[in-house]
C-alpha atoms as a PDB file:
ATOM      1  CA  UNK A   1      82.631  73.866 111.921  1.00  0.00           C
ATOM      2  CA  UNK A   2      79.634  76.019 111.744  1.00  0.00           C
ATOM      3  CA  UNK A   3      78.890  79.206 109.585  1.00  0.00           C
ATOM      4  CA  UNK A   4      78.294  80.622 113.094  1.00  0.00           C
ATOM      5  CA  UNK A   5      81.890  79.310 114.542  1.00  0.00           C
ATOM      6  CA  UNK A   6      83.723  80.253 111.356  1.00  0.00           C
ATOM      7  CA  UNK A   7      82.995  83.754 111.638  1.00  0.00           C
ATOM      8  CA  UNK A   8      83.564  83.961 114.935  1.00  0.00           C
ATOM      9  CA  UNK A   9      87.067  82.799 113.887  1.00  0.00           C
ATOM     10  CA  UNK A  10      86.942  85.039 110.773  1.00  0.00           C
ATOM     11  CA  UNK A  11      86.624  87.643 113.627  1.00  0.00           C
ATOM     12  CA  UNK A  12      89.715  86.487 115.747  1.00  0.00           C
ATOM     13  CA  UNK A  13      91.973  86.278 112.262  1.00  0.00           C
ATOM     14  CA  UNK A  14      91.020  89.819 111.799  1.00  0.00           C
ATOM     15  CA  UNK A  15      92.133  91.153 114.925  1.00  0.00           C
ATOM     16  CA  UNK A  16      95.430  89.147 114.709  1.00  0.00           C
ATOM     17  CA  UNK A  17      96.069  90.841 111.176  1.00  0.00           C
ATOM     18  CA  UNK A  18      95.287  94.596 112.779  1.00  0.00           C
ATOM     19  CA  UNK A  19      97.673  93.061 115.894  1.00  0.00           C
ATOM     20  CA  UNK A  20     100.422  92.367 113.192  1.00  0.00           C
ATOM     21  CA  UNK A  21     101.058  93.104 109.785  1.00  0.00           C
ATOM     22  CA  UNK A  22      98.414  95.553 108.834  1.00  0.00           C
ATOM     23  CA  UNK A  23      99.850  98.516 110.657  1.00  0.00           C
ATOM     24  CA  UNK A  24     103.013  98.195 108.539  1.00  0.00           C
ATOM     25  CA  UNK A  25     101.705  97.574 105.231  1.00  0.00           C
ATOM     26  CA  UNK A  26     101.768 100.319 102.339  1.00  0.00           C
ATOM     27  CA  UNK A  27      98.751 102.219 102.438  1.00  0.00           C
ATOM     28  CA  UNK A  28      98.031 101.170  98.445  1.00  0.00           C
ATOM     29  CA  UNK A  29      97.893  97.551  99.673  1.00  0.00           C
ATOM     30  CA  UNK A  30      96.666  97.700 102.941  1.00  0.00           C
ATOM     31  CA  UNK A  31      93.087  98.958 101.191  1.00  0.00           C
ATOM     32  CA  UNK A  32      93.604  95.995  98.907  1.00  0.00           C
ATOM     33  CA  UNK A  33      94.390  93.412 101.613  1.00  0.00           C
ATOM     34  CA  UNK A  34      91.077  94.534 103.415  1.00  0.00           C
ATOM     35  CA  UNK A  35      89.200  93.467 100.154  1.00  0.00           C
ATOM     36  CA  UNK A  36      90.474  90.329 100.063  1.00  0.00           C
ATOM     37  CA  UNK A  37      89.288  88.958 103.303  1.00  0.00           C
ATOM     38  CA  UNK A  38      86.315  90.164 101.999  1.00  0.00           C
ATOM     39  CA  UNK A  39      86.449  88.380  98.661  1.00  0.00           C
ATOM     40  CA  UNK A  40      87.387  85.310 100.559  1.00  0.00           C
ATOM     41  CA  UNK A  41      84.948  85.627 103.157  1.00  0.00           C
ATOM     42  CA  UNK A  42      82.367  85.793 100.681  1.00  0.00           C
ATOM     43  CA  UNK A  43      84.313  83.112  98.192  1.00  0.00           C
ATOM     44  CA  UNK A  44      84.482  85.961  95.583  1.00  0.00           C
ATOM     45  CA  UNK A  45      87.283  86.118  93.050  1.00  0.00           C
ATOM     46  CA  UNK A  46      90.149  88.189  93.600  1.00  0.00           C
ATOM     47  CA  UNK A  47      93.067  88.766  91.292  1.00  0.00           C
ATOM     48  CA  UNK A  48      96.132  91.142  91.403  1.00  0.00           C
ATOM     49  CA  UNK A  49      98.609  91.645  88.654  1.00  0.00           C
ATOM     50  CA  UNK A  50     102.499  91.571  88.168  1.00  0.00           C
ATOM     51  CA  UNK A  51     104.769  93.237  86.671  1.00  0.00           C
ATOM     52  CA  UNK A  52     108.176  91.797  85.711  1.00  0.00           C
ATOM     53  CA  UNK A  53     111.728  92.840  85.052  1.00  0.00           C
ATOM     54  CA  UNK A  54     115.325  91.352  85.631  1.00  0.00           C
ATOM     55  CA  UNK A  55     114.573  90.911  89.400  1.00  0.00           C
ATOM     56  CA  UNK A  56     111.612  89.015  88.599  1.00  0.00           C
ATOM     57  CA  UNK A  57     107.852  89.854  89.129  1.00  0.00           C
ATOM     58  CA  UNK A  58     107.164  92.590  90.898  1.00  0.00           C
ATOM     59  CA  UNK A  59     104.359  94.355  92.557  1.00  0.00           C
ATOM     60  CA  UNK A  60     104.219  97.808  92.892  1.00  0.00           C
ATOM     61  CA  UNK A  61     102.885  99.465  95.888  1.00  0.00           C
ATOM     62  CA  UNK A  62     102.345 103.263  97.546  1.00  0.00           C
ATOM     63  CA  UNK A  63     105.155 104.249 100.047  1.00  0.00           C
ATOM     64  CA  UNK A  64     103.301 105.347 102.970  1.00  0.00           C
ATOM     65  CA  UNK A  65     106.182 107.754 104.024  1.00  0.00           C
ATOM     66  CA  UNK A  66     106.611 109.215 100.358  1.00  0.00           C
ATOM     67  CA  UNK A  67     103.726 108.428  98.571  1.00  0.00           C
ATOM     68  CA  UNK A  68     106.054 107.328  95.728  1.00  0.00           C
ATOM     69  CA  UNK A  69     105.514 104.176  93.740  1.00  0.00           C
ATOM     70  CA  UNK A  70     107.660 101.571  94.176  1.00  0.00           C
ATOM     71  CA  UNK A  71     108.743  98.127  93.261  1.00  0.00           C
ATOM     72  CA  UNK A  72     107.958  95.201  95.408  1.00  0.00           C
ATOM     73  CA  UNK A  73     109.813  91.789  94.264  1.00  0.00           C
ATOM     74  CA  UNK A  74     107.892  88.974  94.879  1.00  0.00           C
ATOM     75  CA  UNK A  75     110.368  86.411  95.143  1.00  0.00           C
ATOM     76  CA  UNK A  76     112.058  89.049  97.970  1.00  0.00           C
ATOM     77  CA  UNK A  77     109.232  88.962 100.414  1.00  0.00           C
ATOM     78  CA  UNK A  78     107.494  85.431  99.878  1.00  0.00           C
ATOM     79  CA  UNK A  79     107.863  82.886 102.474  1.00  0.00           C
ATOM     80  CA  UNK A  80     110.250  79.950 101.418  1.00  0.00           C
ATOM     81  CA  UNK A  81     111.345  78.300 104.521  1.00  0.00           C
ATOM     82  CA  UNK A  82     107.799  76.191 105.514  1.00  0.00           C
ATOM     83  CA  UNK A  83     107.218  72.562 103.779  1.00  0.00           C
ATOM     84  CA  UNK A  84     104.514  74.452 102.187  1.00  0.00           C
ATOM     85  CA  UNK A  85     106.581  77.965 101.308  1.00  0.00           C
ATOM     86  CA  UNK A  86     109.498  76.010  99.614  1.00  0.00           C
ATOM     87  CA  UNK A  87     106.960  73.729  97.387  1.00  0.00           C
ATOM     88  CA  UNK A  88     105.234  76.977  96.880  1.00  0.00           C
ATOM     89  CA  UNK A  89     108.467  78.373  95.738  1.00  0.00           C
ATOM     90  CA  UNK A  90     109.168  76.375  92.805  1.00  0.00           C
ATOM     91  CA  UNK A  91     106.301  77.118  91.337  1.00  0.00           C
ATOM     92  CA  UNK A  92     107.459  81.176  91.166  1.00  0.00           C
ATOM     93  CA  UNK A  93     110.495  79.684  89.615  1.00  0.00           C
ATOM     94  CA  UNK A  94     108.607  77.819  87.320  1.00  0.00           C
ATOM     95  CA  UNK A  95     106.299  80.643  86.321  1.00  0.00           C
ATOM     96  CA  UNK A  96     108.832  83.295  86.033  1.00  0.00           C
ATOM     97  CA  UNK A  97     111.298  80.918  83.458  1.00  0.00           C
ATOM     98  CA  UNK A  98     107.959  80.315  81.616  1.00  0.00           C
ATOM     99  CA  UNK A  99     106.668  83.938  81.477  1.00  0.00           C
ATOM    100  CA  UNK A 100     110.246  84.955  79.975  1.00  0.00           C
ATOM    101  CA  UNK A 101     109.852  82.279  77.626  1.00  0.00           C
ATOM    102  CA  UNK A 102     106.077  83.682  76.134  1.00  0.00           C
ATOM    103  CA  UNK A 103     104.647  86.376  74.507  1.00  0.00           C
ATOM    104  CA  UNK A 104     101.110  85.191  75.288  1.00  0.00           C
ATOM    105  CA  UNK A 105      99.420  82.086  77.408  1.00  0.00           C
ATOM    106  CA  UNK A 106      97.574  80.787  80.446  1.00  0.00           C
ATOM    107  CA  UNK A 107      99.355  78.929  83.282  1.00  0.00           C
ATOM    108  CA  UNK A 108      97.169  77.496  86.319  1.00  0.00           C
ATOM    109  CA  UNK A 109      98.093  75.722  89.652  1.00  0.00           C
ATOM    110  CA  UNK A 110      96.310  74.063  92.410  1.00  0.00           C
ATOM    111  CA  UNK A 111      96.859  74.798  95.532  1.00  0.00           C
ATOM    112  CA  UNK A 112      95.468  71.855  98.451  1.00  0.00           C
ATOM    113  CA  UNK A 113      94.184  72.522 101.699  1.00  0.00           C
ATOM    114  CA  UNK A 114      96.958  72.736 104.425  1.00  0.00           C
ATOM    115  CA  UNK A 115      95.762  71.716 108.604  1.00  0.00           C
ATOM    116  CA  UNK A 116      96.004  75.048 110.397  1.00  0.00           C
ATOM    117  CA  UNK A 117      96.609  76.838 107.524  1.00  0.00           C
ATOM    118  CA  UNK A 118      94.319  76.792 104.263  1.00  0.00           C
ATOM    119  CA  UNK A 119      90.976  75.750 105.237  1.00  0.00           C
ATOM    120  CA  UNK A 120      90.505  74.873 101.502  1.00  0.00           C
ATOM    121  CA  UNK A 121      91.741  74.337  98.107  1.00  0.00           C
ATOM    122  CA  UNK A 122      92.880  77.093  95.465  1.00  0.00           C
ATOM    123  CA  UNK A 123      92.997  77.286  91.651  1.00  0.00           C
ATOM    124  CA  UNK A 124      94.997  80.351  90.302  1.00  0.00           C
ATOM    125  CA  UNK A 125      95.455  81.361  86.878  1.00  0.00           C
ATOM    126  CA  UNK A 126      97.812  83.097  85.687  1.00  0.00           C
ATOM    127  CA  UNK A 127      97.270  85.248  82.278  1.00  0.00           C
ATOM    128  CA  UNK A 128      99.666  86.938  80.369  1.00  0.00           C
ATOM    129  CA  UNK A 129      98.458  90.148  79.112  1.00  0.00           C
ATOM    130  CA  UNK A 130      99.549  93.477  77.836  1.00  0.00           C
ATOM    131  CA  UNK A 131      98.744  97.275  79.072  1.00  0.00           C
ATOM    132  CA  UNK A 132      97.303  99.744  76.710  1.00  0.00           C
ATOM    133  CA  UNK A 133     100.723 101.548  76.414  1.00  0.00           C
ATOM    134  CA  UNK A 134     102.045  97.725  75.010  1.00  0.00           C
ATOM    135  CA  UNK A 135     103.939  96.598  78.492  1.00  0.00           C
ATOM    136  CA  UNK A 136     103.645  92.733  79.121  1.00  0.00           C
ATOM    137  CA  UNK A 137     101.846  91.966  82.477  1.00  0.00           C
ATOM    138  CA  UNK A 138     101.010  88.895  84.585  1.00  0.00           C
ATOM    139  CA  UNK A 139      96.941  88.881  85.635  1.00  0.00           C
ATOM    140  CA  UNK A 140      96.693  86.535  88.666  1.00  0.00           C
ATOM    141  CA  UNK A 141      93.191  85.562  89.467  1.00  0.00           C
ATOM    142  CA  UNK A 142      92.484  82.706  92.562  1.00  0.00           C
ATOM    143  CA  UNK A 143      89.335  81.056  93.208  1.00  0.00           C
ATOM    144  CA  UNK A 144      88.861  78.821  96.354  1.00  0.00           C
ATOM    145  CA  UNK A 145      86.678  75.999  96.927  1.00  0.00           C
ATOM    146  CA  UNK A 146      86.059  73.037  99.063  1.00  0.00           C
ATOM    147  CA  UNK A 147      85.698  69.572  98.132  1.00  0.00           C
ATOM    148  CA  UNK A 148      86.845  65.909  98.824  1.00  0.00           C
ATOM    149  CA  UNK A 149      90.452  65.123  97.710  1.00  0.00           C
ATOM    150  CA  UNK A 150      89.609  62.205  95.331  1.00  0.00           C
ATOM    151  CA  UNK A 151      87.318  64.497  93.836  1.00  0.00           C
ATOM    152  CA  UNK A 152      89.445  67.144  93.029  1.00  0.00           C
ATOM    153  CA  UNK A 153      92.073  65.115  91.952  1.00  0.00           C
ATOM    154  CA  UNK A 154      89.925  63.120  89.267  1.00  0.00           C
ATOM    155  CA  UNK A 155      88.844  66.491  88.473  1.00  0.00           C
ATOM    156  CA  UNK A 156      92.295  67.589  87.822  1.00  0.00           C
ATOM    157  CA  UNK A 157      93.146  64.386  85.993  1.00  0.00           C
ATOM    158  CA  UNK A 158      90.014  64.746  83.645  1.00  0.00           C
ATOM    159  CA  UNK A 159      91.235  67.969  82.383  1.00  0.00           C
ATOM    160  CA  UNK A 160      94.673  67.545  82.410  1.00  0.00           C
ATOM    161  CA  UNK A 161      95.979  64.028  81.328  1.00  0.00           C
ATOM    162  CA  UNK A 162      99.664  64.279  81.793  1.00  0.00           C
ATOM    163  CA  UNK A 163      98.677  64.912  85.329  1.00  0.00           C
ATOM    164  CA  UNK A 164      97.254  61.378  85.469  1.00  0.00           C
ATOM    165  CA  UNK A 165     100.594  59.761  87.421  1.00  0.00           C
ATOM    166  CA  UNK A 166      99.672  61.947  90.399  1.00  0.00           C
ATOM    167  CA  UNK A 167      98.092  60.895  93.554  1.00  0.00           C
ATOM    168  CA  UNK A 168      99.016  62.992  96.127  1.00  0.00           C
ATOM    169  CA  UNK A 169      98.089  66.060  96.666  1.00  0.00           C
ATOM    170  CA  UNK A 170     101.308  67.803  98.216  1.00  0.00           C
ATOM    171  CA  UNK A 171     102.999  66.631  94.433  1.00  0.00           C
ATOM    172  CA  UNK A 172      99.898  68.563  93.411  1.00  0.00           C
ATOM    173  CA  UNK A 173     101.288  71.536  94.955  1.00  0.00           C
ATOM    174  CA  UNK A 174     104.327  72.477  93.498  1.00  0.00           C
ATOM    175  CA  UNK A 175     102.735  71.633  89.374  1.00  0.00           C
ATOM    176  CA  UNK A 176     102.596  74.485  87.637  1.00  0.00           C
ATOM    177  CA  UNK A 177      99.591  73.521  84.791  1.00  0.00           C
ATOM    178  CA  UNK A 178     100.893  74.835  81.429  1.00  0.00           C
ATOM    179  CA  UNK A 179      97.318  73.874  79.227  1.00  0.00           C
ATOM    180  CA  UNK A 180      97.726  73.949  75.640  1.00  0.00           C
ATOM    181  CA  UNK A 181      95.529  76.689  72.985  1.00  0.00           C
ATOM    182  CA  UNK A 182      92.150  74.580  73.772  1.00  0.00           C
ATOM    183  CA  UNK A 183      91.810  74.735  77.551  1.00  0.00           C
ATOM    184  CA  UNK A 184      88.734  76.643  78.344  1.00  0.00           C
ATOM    185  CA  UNK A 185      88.886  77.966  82.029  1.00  0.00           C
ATOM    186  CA  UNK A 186      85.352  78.311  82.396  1.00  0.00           C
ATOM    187  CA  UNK A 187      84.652  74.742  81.757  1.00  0.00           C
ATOM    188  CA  UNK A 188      86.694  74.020  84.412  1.00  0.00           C
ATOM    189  CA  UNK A 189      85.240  76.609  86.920  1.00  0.00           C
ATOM    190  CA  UNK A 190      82.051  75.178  86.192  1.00  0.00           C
ATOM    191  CA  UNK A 191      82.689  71.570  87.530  1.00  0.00           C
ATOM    192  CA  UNK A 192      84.534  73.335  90.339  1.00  0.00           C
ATOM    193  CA  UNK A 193      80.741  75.120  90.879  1.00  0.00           C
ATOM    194  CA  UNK A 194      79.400  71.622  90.811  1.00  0.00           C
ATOM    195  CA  UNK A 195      81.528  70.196  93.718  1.00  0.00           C
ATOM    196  CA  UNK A 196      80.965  73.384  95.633  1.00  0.00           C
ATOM    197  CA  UNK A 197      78.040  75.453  94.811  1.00  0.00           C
ATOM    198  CA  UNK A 198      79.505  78.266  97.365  1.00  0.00           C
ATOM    199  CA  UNK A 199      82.296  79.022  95.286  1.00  0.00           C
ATOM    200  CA  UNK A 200      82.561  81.363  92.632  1.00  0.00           C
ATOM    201  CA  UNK A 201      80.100  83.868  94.071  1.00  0.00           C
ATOM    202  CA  UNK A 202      79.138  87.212  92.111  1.00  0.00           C
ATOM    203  CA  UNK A 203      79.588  90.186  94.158  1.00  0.00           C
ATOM    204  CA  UNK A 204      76.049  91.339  94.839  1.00  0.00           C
ATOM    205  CA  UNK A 205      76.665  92.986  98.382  1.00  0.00           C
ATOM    206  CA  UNK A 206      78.654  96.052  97.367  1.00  0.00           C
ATOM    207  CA  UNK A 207      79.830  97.407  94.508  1.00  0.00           C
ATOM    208  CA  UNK A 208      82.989  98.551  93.826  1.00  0.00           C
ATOM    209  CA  UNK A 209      82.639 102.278  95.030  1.00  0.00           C
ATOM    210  CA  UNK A 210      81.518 101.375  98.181  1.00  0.00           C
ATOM    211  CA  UNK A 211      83.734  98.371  98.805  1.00  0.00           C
ATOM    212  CA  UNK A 212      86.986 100.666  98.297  1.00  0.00           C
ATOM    213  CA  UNK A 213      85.130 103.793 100.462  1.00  0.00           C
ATOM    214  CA  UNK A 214      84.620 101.410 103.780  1.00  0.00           C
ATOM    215  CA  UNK A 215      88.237  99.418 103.227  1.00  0.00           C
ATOM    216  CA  UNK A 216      89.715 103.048 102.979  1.00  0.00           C
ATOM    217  CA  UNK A 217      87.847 103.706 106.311  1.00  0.00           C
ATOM    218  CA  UNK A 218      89.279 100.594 108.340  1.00  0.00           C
ATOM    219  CA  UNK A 219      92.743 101.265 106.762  1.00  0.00           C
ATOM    220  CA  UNK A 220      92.584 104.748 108.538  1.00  0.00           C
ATOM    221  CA  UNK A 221      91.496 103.152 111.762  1.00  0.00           C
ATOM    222  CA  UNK A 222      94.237 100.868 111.595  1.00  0.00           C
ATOM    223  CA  UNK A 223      97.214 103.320 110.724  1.00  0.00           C
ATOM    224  CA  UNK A 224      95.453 105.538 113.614  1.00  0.00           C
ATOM    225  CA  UNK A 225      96.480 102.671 115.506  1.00  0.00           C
ATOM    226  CA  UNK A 226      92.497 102.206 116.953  1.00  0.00           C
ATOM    227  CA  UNK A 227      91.900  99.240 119.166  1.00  0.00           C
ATOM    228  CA  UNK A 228      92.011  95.724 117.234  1.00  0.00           C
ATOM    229  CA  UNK A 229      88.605  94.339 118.786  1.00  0.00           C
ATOM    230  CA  UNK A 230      87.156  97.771 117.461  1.00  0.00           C
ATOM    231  CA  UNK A 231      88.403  97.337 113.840  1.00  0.00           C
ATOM    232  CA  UNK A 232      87.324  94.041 113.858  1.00  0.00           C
ATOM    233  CA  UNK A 233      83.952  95.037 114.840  1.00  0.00           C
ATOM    234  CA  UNK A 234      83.735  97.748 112.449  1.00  0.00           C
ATOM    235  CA  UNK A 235      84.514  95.227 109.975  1.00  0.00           C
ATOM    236  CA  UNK A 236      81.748  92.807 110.525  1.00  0.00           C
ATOM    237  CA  UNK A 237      79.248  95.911 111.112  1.00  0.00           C
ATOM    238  CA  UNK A 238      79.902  97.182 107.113  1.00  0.00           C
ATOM    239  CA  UNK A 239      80.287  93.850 106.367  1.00  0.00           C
ATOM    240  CA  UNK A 240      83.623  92.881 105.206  1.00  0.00           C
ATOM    241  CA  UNK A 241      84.085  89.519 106.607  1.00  0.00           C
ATOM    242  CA  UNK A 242      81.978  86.627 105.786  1.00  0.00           C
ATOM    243  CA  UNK A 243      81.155  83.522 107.032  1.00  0.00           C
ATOM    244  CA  UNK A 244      84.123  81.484 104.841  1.00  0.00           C
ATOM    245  CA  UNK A 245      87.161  80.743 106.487  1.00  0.00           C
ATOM    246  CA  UNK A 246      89.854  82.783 105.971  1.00  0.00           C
ATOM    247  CA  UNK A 247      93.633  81.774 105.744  1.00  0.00           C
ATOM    248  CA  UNK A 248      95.269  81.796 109.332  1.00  0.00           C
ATOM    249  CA  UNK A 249      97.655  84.788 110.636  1.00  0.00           C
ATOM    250  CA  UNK A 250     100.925  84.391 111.703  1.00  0.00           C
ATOM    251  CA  UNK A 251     104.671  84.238 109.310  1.00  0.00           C
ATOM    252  CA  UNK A 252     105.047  85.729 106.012  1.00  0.00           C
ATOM    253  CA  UNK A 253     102.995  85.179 102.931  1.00  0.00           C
ATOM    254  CA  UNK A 254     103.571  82.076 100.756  1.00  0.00           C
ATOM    255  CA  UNK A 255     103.224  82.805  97.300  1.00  0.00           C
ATOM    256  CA  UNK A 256      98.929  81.966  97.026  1.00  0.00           C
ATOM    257  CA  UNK A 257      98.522  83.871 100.243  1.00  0.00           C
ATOM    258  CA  UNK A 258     100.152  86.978  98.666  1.00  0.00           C
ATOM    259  CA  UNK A 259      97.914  86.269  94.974  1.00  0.00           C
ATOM    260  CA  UNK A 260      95.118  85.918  97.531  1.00  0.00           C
ATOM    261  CA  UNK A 261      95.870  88.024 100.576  1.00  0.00           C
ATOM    262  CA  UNK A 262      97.996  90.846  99.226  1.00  0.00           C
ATOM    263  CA  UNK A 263     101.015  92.536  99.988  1.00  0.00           C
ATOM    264  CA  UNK A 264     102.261  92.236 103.764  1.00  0.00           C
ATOM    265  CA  UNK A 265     105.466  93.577 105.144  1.00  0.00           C
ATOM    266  CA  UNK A 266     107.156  92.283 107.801  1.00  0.00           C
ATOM    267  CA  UNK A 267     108.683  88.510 109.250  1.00  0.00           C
ATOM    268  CA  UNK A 268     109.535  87.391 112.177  1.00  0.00           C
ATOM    269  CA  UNK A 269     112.045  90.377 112.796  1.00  0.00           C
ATOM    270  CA  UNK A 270     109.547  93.053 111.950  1.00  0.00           C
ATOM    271  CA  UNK A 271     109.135  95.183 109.048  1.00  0.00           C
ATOM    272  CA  UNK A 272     111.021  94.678 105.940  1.00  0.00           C
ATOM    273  CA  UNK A 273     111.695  98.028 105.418  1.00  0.00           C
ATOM    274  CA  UNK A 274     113.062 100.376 108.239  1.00  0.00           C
ATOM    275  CA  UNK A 275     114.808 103.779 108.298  1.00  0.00           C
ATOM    276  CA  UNK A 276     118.857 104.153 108.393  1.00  0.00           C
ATOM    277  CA  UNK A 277     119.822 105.807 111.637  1.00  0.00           C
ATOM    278  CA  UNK A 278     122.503 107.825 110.201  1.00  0.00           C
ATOM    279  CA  UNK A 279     121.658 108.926 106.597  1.00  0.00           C
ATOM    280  CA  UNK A 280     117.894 108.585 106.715  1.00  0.00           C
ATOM    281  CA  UNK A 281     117.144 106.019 103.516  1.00  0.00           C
ATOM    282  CA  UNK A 282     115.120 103.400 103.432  1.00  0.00           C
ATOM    283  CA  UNK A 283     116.440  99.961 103.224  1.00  0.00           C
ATOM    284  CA  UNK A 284     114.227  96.964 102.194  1.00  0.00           C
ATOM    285  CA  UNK A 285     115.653  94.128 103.521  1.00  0.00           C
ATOM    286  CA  UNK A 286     114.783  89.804 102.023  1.00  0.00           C
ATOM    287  CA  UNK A 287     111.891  88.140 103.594  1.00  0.00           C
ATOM    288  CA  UNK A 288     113.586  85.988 106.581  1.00  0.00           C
ATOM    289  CA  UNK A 289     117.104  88.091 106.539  1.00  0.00           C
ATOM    290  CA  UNK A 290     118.629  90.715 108.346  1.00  0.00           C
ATOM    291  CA  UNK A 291     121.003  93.658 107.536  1.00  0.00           C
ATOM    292  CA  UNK A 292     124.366  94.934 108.722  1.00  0.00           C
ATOM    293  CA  UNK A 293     124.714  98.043 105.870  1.00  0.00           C
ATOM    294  CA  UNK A 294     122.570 100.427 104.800  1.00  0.00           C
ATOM    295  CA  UNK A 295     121.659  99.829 100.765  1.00  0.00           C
ATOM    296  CA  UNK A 296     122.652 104.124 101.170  1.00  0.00           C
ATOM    297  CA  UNK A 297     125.113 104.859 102.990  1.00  0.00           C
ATOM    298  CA  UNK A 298     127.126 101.824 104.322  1.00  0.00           C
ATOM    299  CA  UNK A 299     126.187 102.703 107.863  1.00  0.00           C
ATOM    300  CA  UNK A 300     126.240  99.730 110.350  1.00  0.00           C
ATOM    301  CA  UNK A 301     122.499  98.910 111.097  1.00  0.00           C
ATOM    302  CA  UNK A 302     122.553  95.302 112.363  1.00  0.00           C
ATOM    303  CA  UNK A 303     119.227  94.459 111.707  1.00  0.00           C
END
């Protein structure tokens, strides 16, 4: 597919995101999600962070009712129910049991191309770190890239030997990489640089200030519910999309898509959160499930 062709279908995504998830994503992430189609786009790094608790990780996010903070459980809204989403969902299992288990450590994973639905591969790290007020944090960071299979799996097998029994890359996708004290990330994202010279780009269209000012813009076109061709077109005119492919709409977030992506609220019944009729609260309800109680008041909501 041509640069040229891939935009164009950069373009459609786009329009399919303002068409279906955007409109009911907190306003905190729906800035954030904006960014990332322009980090991918462009093949710049992204990275979000987690939080984690006795529910698991978390992300926390701006109610755009309240404007409270609130807590966003990962493992709640992911999508588990694809061949991809359940092998994608062992490796959250995985990294939460050994995130409990650490007080410091890098854990990576590898995520392959998927027809229709990851135009190319993923490596994400994941970091533990600490806040300034001492809390223990998760720093995700993904990087995508293109390159032959064979490649990429020799590269994988170069760096990390007891990976060397593997030769297919859907085994590849569910290994969580736990590298011992002398792995050396950059080494590694420099001979992913050598298969694909695109990835791994620096950031030298807009900086920070002015990336956040024009997402803000589109985020208020989108809640102002403005036409979908028009906030597409907006888009590309401050340029926020790029001519990399992006990941495909449609279904909920597997667990790269939301590192990548951000946060997204809904499935295929709608929004995961919704109002009780009778006493008002808001219930947030599992990715995939429906509801017969309010969490509040023990109304009947059936949905």
């Amino acid at each position: 597919m041509s640069n040229a062709e891939t935009f164009s279908t950069n373009l459609h995504t786009v329009k399919q995101f303002v068409e279906t998830g955007w409109p009911v994503a907190p306003r905190s992430r729906l800035v954030q999600e904006i960014i990332s189609v322009f980090n991918e786009s462009h093949r710049f790094t992204d990275s979000y962070t987690f939080f984690y608790d006795g529910g698991g990780f978390y992300m926390l996010a701006e109610d755009k009712e309240t404007s409270e903070t609130k807590k966003i459980y990962v493992r709640e809204i992911i999508e588990r129910t694809s061949p991809v989403g359940k092998l994608e969902g062992k490796i959250l299992d995985n990294l939460e049991g050994w995130y409990a288990q650490k007080d410091e450590g890098t854990a990576l994973w590898i995520s392959p191309p998927y027809p229709g639905k990851y135009p190319g591969w993923k490596v994400i790290f994941h970091q533990i770190a600490y806040t300034l007020d001492g809390a223990k944090v998760l720093l995700n960071g993904a990087d995508l890239f293109k390159g032959p299979q064979e490649t990429v799996l020799s590269l994988i097998h170069q760096f990390f030997p007891e990976t060397r029994n593997i030769h297919s890359i859907e085994a590849v996708r569910s290994l969580l990489i736990k590298p011992d004290d002398n792995f050396e990330p950059s080494k590694l994202l420099e001979r992913i640089k050598e298969i694909d010279p695109d990835a791994l780009a620096v950031n030298q269209k807009l900086d920070e200030v002015q990336l956040v000012e024009r997402a803000t813009y589109i985020s208020e076109l989108i809640y102002s519910r403005a036409d979908s061709g028009f906030v597409a077109y907006e888009m590309e005119r401050l340029g926020l999309v790029g001519e990399h492919a992006i990941s495909c709409a449609g279904g909920g977030k597997t667990l790269s898509e939301l590192i990548v992506d951000g946060l997204g609220m809904e499935d295929q019944y709608g929004s995961l959160e919704f109002a009780c009729p009778k006493c008002g609260g808001t219930n947030s309800r599992p990715f995939g499930q429906l509801m017969s109680n309010c969490q509040h008041c023990g109304a009947n909501v059936r949905c």
